[in-house]
PDB file of N, CA and C in Angstrom:
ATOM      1  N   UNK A   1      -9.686  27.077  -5.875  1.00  0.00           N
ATOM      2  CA  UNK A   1      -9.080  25.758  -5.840  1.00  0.00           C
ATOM      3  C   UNK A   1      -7.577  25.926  -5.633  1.00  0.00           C
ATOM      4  N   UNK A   2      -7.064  25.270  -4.469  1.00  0.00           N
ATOM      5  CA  UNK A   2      -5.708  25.332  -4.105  1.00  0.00           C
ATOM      6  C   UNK A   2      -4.596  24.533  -4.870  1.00  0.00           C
ATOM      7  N   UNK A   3      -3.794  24.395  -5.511  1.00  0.00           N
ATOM      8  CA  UNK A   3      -2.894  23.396  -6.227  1.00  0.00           C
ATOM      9  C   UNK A   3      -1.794  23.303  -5.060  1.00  0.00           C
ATOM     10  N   UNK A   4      -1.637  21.804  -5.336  1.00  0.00           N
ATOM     11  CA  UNK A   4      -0.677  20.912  -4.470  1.00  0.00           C
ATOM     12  C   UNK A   4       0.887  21.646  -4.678  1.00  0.00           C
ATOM     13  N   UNK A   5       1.415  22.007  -3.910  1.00  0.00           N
ATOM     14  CA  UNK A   5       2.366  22.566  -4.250  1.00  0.00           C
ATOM     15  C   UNK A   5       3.587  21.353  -4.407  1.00  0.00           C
ATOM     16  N   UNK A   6       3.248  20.283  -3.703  1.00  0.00           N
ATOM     17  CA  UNK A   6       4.438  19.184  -4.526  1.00  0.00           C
ATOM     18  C   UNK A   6       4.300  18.832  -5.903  1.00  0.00           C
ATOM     19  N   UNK A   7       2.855  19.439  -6.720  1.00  0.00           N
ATOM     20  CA  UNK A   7       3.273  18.932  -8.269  1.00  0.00           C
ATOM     21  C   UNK A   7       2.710  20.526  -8.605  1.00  0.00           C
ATOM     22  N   UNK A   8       3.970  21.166  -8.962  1.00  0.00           N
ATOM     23  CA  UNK A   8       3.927  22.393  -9.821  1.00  0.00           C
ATOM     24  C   UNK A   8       3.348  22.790 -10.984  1.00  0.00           C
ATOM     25  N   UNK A   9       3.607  21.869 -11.403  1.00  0.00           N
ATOM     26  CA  UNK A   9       3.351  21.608 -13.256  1.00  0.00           C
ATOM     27  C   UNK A   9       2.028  21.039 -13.494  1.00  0.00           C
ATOM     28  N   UNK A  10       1.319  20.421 -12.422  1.00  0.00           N
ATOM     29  CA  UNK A  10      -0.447  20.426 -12.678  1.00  0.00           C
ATOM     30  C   UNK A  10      -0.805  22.070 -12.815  1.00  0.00           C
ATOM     31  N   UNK A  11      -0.442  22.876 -11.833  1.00  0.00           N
ATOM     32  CA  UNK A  11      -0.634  23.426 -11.686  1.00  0.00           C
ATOM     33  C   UNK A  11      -0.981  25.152 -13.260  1.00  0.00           C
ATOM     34  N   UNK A  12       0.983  24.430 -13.882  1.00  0.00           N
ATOM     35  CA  UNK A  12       1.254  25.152 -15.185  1.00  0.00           C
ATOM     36  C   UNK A  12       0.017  24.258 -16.153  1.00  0.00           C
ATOM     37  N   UNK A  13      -0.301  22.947 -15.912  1.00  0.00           N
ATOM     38  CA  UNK A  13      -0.792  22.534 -17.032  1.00  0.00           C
ATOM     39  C   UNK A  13      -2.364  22.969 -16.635  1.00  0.00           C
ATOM     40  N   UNK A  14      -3.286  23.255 -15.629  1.00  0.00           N
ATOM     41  CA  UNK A  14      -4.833  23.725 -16.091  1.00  0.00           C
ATOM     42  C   UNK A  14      -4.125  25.329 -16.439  1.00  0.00           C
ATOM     43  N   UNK A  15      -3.415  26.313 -15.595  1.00  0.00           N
ATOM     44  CA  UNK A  15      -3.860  27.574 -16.784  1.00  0.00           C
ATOM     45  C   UNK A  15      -3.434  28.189 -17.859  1.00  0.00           C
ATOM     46  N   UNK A  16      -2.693  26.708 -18.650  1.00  0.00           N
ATOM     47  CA  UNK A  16      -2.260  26.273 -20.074  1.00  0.00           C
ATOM     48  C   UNK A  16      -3.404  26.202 -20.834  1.00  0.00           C
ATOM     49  N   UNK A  17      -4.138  25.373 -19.982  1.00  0.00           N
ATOM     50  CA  UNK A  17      -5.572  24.699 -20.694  1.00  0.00           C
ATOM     51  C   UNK A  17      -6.757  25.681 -20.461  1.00  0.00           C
ATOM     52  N   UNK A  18      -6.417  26.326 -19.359  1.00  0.00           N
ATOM     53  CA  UNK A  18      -7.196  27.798 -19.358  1.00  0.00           C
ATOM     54  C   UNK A  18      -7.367  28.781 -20.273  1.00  0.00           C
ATOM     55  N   UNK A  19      -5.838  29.394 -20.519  1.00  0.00           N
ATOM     56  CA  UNK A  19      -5.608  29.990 -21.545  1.00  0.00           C
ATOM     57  C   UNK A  19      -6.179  29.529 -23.134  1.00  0.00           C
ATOM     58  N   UNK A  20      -5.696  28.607 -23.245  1.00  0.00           N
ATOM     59  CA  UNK A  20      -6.282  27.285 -24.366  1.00  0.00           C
ATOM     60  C   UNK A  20      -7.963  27.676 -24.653  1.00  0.00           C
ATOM     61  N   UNK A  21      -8.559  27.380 -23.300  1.00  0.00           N
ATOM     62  CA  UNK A  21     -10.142  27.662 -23.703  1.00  0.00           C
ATOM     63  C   UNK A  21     -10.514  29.046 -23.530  1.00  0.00           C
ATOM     64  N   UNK A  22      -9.742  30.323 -23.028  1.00  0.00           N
ATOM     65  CA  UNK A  22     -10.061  31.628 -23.534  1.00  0.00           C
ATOM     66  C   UNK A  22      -9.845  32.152 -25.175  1.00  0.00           C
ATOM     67  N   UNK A  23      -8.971  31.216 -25.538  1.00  0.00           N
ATOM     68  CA  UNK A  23      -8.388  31.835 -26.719  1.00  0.00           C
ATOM     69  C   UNK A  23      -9.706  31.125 -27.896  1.00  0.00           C
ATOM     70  N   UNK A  24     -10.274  29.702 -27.571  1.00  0.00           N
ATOM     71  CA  UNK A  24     -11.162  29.349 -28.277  1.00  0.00           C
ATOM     72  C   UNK A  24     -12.756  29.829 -28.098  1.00  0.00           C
ATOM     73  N   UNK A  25     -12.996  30.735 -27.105  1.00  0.00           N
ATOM     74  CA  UNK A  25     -13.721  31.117 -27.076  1.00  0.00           C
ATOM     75  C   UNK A  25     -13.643  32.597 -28.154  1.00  0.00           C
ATOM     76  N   UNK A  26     -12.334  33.092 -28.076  1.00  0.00           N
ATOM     77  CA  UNK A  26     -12.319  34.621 -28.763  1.00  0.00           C
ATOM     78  C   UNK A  26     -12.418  33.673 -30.326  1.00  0.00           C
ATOM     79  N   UNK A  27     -12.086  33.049 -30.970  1.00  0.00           N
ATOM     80  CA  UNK A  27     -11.868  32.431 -32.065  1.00  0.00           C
ATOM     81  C   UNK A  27     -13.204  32.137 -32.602  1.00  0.00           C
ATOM     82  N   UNK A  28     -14.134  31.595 -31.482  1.00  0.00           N
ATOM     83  CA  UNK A  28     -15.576  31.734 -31.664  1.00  0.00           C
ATOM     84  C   UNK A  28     -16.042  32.749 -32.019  1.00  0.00           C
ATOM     85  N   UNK A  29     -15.637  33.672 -31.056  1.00  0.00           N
ATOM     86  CA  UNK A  29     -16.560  34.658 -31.431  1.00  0.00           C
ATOM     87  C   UNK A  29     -16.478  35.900 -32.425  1.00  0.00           C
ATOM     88  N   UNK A  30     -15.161  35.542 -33.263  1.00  0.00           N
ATOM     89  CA  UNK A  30     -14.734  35.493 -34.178  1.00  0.00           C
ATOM     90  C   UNK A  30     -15.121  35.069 -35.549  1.00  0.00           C
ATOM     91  N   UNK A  31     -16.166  33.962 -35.387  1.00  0.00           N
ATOM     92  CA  UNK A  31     -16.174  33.216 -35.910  1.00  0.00           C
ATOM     93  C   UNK A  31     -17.042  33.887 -37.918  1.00  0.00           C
ATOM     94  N   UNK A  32     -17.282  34.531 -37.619  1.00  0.00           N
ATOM     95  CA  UNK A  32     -17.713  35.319 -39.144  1.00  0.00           C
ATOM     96  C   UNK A  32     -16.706  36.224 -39.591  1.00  0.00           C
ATOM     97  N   UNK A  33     -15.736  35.784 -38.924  1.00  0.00           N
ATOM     98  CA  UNK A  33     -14.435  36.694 -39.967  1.00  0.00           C
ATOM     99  C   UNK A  33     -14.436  38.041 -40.253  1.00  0.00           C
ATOM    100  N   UNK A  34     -15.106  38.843 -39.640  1.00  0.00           N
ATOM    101  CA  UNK A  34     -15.336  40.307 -39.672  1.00  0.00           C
ATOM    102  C   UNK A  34     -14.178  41.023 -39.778  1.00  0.00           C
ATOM    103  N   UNK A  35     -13.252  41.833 -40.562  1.00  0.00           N
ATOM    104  CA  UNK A  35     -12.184  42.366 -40.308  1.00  0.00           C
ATOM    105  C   UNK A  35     -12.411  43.715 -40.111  1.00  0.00           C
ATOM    106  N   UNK A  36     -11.872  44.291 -39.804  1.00  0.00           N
ATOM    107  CA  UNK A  36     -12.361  45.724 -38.833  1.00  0.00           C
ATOM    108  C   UNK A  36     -11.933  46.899 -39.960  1.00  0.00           C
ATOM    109  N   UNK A  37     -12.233  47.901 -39.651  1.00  0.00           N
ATOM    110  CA  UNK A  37     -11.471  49.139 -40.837  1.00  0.00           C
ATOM    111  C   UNK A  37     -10.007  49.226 -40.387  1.00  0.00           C
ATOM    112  N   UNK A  38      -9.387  48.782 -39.620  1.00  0.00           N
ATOM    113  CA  UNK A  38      -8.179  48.857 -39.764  1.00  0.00           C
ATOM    114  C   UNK A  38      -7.586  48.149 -40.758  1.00  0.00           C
ATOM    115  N   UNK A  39      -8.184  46.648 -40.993  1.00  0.00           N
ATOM    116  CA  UNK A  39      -7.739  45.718 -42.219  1.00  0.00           C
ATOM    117  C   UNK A  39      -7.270  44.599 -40.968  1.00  0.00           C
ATOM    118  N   UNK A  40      -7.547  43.947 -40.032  1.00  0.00           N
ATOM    119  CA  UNK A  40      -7.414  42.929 -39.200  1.00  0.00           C
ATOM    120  C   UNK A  40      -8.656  42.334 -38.089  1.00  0.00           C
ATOM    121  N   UNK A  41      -8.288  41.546 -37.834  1.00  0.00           N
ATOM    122  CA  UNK A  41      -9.359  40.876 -36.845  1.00  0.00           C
ATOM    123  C   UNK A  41      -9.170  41.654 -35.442  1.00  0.00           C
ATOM    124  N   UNK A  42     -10.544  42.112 -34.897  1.00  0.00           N
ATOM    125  CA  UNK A  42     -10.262  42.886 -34.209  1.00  0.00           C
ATOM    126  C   UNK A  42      -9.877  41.692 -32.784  1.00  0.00           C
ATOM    127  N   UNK A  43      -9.845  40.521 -33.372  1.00  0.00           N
ATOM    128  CA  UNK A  43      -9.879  39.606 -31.995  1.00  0.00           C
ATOM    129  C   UNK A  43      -8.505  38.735 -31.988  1.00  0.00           C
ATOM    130  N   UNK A  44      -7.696  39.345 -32.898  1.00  0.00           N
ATOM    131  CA  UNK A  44      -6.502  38.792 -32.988  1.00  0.00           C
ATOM    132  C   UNK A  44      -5.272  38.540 -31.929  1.00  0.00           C
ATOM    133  N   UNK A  45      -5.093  40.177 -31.661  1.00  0.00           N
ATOM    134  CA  UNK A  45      -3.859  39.703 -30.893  1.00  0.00           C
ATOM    135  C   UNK A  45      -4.397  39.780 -29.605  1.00  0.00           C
ATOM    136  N   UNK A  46      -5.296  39.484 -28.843  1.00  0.00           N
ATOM    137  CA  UNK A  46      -5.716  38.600 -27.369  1.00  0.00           C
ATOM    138  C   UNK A  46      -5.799  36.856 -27.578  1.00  0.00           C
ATOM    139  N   UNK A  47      -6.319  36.652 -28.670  1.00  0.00           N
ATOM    140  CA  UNK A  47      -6.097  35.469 -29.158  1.00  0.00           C
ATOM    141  C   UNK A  47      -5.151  35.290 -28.744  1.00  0.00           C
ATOM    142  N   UNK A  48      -3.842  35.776 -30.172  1.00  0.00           N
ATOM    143  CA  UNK A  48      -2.262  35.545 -30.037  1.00  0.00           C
ATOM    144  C   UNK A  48      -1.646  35.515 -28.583  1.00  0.00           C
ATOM    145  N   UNK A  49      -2.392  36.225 -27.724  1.00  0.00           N
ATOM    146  CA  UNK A  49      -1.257  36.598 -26.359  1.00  0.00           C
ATOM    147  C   UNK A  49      -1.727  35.127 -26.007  1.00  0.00           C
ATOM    148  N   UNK A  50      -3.121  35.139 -25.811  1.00  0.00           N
ATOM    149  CA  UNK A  50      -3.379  33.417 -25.329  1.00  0.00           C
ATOM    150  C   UNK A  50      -2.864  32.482 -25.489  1.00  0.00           C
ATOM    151  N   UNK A  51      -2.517  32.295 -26.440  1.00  0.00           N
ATOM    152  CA  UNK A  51      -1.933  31.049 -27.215  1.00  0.00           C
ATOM    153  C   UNK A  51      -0.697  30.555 -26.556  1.00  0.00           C
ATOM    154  N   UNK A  52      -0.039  32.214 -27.126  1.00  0.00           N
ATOM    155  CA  UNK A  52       1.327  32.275 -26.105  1.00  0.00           C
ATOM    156  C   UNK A  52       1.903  32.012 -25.190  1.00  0.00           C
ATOM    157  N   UNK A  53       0.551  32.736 -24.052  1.00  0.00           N
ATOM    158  CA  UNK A  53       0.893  32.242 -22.919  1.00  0.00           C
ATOM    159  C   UNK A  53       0.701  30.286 -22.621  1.00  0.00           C
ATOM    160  N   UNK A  54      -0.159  30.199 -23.485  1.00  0.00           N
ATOM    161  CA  UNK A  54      -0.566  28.921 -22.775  1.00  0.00           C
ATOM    162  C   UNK A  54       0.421  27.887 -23.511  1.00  0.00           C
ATOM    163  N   UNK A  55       1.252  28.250 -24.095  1.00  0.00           N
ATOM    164  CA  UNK A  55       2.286  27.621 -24.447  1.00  0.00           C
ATOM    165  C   UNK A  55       3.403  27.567 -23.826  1.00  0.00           C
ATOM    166  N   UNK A  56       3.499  28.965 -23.170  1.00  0.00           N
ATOM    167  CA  UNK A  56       4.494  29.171 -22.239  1.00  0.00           C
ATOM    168  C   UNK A  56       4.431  28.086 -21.317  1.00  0.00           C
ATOM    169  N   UNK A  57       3.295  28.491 -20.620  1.00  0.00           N
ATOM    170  CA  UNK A  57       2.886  27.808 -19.482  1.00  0.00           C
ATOM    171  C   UNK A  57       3.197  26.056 -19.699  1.00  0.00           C
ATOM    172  N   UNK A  58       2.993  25.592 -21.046  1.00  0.00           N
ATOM    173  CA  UNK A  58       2.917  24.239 -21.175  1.00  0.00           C
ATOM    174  C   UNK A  58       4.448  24.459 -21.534  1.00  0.00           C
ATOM    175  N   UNK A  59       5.467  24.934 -21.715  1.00  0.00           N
ATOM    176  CA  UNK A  59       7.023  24.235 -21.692  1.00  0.00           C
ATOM    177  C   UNK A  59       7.248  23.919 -20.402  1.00  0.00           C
ATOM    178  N   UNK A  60       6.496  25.180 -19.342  1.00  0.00           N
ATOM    179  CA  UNK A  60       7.343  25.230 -18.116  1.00  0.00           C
ATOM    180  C   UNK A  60       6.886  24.199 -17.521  1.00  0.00           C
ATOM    181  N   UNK A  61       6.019  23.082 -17.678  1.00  0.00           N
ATOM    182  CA  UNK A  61       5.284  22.543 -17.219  1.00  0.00           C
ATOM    183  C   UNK A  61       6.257  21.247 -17.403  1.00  0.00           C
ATOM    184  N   UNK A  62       6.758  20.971 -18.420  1.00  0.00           N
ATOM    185  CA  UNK A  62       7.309  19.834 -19.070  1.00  0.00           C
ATOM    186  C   UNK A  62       8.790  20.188 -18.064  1.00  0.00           C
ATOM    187  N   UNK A  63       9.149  21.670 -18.544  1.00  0.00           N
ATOM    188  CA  UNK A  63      11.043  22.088 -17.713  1.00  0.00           C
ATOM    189  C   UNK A  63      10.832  21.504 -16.380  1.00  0.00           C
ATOM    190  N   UNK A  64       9.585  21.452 -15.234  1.00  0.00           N
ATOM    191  CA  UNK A  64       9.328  21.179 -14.380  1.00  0.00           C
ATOM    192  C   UNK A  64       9.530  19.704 -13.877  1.00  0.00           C
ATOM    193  N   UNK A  65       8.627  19.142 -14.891  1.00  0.00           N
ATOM    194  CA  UNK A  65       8.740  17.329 -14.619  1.00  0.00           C
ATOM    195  C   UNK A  65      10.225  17.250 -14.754  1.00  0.00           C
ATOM    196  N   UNK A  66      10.613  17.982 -15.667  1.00  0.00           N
ATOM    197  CA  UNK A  66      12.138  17.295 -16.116  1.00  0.00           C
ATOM    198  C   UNK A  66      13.136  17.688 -14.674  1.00  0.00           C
ATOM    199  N   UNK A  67      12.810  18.432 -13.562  1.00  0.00           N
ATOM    200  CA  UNK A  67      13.657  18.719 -12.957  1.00  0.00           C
ATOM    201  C   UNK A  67      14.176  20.328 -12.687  1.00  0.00           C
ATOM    202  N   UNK A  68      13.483  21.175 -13.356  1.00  0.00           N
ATOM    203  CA  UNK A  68      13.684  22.380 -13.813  1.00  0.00           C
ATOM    204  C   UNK A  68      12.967  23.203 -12.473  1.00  0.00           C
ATOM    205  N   UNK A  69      14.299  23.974 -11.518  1.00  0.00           N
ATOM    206  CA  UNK A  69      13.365  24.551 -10.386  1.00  0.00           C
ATOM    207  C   UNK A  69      12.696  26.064 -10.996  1.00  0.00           C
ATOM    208  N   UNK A  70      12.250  26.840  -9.718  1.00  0.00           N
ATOM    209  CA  UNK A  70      11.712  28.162  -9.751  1.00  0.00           C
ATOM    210  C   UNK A  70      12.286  29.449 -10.526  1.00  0.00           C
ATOM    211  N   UNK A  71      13.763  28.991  -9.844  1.00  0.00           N
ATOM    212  CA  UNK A  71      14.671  29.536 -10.396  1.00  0.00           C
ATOM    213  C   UNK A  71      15.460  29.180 -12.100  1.00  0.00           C
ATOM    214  N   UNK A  72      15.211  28.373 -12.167  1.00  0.00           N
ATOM    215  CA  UNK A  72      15.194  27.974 -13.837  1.00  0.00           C
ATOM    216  C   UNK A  72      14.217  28.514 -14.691  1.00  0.00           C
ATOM    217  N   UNK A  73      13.084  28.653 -14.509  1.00  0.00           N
ATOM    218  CA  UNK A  73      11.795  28.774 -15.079  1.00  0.00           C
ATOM    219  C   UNK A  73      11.940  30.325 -15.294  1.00  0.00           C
ATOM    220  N   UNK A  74      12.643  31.303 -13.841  1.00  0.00           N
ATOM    221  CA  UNK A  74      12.682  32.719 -13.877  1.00  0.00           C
ATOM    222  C   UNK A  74      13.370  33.463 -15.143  1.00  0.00           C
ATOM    223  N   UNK A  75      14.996  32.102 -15.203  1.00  0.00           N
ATOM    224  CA  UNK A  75      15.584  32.937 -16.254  1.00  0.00           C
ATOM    225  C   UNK A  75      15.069  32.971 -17.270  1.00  0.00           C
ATOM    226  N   UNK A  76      14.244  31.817 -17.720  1.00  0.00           N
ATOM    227  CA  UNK A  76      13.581  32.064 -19.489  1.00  0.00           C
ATOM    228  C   UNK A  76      12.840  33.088 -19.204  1.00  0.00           C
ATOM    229  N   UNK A  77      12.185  33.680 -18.466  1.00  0.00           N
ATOM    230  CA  UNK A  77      11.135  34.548 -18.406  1.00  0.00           C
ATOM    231  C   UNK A  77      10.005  33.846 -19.441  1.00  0.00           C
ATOM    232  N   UNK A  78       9.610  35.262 -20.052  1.00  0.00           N
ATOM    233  CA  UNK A  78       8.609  34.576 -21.093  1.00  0.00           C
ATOM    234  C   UNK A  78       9.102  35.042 -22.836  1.00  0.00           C
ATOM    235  N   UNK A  79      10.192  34.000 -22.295  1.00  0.00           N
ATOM    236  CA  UNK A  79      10.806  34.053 -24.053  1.00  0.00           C
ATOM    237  C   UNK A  79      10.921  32.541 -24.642  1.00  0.00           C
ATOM    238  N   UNK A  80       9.609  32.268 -25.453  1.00  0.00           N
ATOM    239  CA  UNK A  80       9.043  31.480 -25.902  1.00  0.00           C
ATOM    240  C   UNK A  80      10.187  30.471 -26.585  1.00  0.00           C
ATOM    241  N   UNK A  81      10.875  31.147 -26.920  1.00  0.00           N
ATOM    242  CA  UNK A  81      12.115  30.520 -28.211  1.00  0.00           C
ATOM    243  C   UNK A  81      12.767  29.949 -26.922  1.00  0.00           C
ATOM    244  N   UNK A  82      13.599  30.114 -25.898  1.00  0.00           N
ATOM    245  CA  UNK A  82      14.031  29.740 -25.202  1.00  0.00           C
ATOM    246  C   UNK A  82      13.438  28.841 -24.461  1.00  0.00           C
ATOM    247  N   UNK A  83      12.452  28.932 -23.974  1.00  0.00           N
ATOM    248  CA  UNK A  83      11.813  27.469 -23.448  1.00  0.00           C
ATOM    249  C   UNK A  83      11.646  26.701 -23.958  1.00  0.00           C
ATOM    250  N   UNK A  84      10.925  27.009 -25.432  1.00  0.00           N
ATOM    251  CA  UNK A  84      11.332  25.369 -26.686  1.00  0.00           C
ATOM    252  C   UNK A  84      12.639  24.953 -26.611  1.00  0.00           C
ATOM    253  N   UNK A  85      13.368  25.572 -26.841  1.00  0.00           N
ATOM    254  CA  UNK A  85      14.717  25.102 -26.900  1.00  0.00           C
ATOM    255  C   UNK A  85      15.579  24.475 -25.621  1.00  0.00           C
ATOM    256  N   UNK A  86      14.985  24.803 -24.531  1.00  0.00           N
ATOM    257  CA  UNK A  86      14.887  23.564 -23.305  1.00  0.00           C
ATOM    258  C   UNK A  86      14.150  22.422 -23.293  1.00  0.00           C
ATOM    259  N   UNK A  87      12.953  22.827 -23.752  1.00  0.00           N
ATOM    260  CA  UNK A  87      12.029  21.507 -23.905  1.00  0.00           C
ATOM    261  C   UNK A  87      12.883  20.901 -24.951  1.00  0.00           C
ATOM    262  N   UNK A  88      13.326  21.205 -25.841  1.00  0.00           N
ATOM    263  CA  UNK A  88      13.365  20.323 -27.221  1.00  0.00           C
ATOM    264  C   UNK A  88      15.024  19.600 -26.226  1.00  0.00           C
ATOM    265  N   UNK A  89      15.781  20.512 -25.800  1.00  0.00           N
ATOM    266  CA  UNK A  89      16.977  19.242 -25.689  1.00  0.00           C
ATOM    267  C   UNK A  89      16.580  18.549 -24.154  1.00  0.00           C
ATOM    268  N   UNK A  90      15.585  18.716 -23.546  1.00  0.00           N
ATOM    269  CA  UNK A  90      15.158  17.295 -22.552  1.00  0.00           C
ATOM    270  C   UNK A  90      14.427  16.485 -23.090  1.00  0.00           C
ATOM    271  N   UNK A  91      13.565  16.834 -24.135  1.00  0.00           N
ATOM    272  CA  UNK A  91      12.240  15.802 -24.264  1.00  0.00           C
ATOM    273  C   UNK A  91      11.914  16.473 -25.907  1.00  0.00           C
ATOM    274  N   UNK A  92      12.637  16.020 -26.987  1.00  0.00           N
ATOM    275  CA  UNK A  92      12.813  16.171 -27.821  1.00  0.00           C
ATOM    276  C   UNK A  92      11.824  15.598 -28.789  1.00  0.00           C
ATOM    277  N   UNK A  93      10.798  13.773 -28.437  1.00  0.00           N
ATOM    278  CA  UNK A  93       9.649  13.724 -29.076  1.00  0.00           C
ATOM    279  C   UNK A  93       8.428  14.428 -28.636  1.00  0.00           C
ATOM    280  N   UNK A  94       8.774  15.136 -27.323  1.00  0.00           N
ATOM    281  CA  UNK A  94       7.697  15.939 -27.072  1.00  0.00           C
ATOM    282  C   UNK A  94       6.896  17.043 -27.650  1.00  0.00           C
ATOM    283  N   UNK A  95       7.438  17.206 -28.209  1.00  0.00           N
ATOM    284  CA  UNK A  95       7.675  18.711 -28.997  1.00  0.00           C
ATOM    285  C   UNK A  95       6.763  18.458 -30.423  1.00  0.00           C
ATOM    286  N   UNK A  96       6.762  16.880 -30.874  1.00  0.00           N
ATOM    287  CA  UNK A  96       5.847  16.949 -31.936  1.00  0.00           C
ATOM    288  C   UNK A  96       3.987  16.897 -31.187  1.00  0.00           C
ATOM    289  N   UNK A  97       4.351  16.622 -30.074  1.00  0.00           N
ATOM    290  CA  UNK A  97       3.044  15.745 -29.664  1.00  0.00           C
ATOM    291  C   UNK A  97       2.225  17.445 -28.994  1.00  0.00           C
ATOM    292  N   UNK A  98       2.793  18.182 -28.268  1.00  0.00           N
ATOM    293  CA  UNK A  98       2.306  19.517 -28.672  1.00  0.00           C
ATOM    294  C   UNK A  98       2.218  20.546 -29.585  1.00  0.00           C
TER     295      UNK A  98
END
């Protein structure tokens, strides 16, 4: 499936929601709480990266609508703190609603 390249941010928002439903699938299957002999879930940090990313993906999505080009999006890289902190000073009730 090709995404429209005049709306970018559909684009950030399904593999937000992608990410979103990989991470609830590991959470599933998770789901008896098994902790491993190390002393953690062995399904943890793929979870965690998921999450991450798909959070990422959902600031840049918002930096986007707001006006935010290619080149904006590059410098945050994927430093999570920094893209909230763009989202939060464009769209500041947004931030509760995700």
């Amino acid at each position: 499936m090709s995404e429209d390249p005049s709306y970018p941010e559909a684009g950030c928002v399904r593999l937000a929601e992608d990410f979103i439903d990989g991470a609830e699938l590991l959470a599933k299957e998770n789901d008896g709480g098994v902790v491993s002999e190390l002393g953690f879930f062995p399904l943890l940090f793929p979870f965690l990266f998921l999450i991450g990313h798909s959070l990422e993906l959902a600031y840049k999505a918002v930096l986007l609508v707001d006006g935010a080009t290619e080149n904006d999006l590059k410098r945050s890289g994927h430093d999570l703190v920094k893209c909230r902190r763009r989202v939060q000073a464009c769209r500041t009730s947004l931030l509760g609603e995700l």
